[in-house]
Protein backbone atom coordinates (compact mmCIF):
# COMPACT_ATOMS: atom_id res chain seq x y z
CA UNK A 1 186.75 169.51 105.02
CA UNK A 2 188.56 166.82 106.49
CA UNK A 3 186.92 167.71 109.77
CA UNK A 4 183.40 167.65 109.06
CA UNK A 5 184.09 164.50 107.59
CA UNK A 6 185.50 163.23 110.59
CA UNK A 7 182.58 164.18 112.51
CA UNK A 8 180.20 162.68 110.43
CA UNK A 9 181.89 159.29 110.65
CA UNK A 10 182.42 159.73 114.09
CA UNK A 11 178.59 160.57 114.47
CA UNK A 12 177.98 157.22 112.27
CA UNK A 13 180.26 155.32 114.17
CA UNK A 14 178.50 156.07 117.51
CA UNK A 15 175.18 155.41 116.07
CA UNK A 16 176.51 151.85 115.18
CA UNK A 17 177.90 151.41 118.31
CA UNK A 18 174.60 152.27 120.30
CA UNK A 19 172.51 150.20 118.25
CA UNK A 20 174.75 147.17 118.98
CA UNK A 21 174.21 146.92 122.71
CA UNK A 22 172.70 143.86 124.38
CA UNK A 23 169.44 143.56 124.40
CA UNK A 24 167.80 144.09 128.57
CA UNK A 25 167.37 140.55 129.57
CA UNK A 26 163.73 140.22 129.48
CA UNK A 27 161.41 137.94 132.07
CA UNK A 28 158.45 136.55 131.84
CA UNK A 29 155.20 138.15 133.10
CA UNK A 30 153.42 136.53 135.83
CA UNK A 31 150.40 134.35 135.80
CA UNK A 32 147.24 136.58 135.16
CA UNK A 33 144.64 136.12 138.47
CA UNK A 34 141.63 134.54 137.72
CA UNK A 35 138.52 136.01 136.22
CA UNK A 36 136.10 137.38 138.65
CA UNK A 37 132.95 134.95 139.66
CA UNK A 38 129.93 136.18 137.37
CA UNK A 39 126.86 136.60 139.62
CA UNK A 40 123.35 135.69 138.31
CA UNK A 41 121.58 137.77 141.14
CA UNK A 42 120.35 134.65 142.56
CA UNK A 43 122.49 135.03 146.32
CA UNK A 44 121.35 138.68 146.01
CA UNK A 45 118.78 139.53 148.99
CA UNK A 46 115.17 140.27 147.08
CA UNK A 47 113.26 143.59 147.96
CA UNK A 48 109.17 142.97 147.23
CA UNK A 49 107.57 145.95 147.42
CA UNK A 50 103.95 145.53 147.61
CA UNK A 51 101.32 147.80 146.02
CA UNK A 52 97.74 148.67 147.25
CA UNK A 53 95.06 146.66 146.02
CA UNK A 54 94.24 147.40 143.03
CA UNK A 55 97.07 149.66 141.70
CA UNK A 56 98.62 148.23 138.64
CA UNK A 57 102.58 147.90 138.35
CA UNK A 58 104.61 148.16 135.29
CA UNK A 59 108.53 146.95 136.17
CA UNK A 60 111.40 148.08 134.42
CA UNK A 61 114.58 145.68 134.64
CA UNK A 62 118.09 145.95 133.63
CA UNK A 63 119.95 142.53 134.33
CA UNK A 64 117.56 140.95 136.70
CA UNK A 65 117.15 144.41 138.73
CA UNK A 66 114.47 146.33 139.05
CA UNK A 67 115.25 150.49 137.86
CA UNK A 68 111.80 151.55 137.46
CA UNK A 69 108.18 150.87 138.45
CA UNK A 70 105.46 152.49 137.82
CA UNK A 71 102.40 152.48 139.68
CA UNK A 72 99.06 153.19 138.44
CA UNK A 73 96.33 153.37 141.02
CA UNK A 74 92.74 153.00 139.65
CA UNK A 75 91.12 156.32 138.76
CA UNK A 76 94.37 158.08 139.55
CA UNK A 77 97.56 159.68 138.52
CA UNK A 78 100.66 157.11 137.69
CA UNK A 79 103.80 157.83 139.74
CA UNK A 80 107.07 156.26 139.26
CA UNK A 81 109.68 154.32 141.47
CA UNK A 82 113.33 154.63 140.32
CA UNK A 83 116.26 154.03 141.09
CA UNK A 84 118.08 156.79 140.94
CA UNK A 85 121.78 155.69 142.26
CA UNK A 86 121.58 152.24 141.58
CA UNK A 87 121.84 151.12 145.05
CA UNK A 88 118.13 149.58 144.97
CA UNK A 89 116.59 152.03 147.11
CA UNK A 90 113.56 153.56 145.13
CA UNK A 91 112.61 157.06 145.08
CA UNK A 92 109.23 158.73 144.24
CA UNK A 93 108.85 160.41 140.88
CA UNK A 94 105.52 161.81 140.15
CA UNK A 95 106.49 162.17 136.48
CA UNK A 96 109.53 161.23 134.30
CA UNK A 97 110.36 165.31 133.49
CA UNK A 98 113.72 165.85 134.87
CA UNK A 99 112.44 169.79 134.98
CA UNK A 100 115.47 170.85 132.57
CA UNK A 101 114.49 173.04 129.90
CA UNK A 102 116.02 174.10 127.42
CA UNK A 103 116.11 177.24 125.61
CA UNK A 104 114.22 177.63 122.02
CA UNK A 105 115.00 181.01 121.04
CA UNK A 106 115.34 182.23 117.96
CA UNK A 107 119.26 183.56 117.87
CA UNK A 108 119.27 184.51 114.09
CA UNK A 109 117.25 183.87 111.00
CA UNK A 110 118.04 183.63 107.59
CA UNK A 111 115.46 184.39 105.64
């Protein structure tokens, strides 16, 4: 008996001992950098592209960039310019269907 008491005061006594170490000297953190510049788009080179005469334009813009256009020549089919990677460079869509489709069958029915 006398031992396990021993080792629980022992085990208490080490506990107490632990928790009265120093505390790590701390330091203080270093000045945060500066915020980056916010650009309005307006020292940004401008890309025009120029339709056909005649074709009407529909423009899409996200922040002051153009993502989409969409071109609609008279008596004609619309086809779209996007950007796909957001680089500016425009590729030719001749619809918005991405060509996925999904599945619609019937798995199982409750009826």
């Amino acid at each position: 008996m006398r031992r396990v008491l021993f080792l629980a005061l022992s085990v208490a006594a080490a506990g107490a001992l632990a928790q009265q170490q120093l505390p790590p000297k701390l330091e203080p953190l270093p000045e945060a950098p500066p915020p980056p510049l916010i650009r309005d788009g307006a020292d940004e080179p401008r890309v025009r592209i120029t339709p056909q005469e005649g074709d009407r334009v529909e423009e899409v813009r996200d922040g002051g960039r153009v993502v989409m256009l969409k071109v609609t020549p008279p008596g004609g089919i619309s086809y779209y310019l996007m950007d796909l990677t957001g680089n500016g460079n425009l590729t030719r869509r001749d619809s918005l269907d991405p060509g996925l489709r999904v599945p619609l069958w019937t798995i199982k029915s409750f009826d």
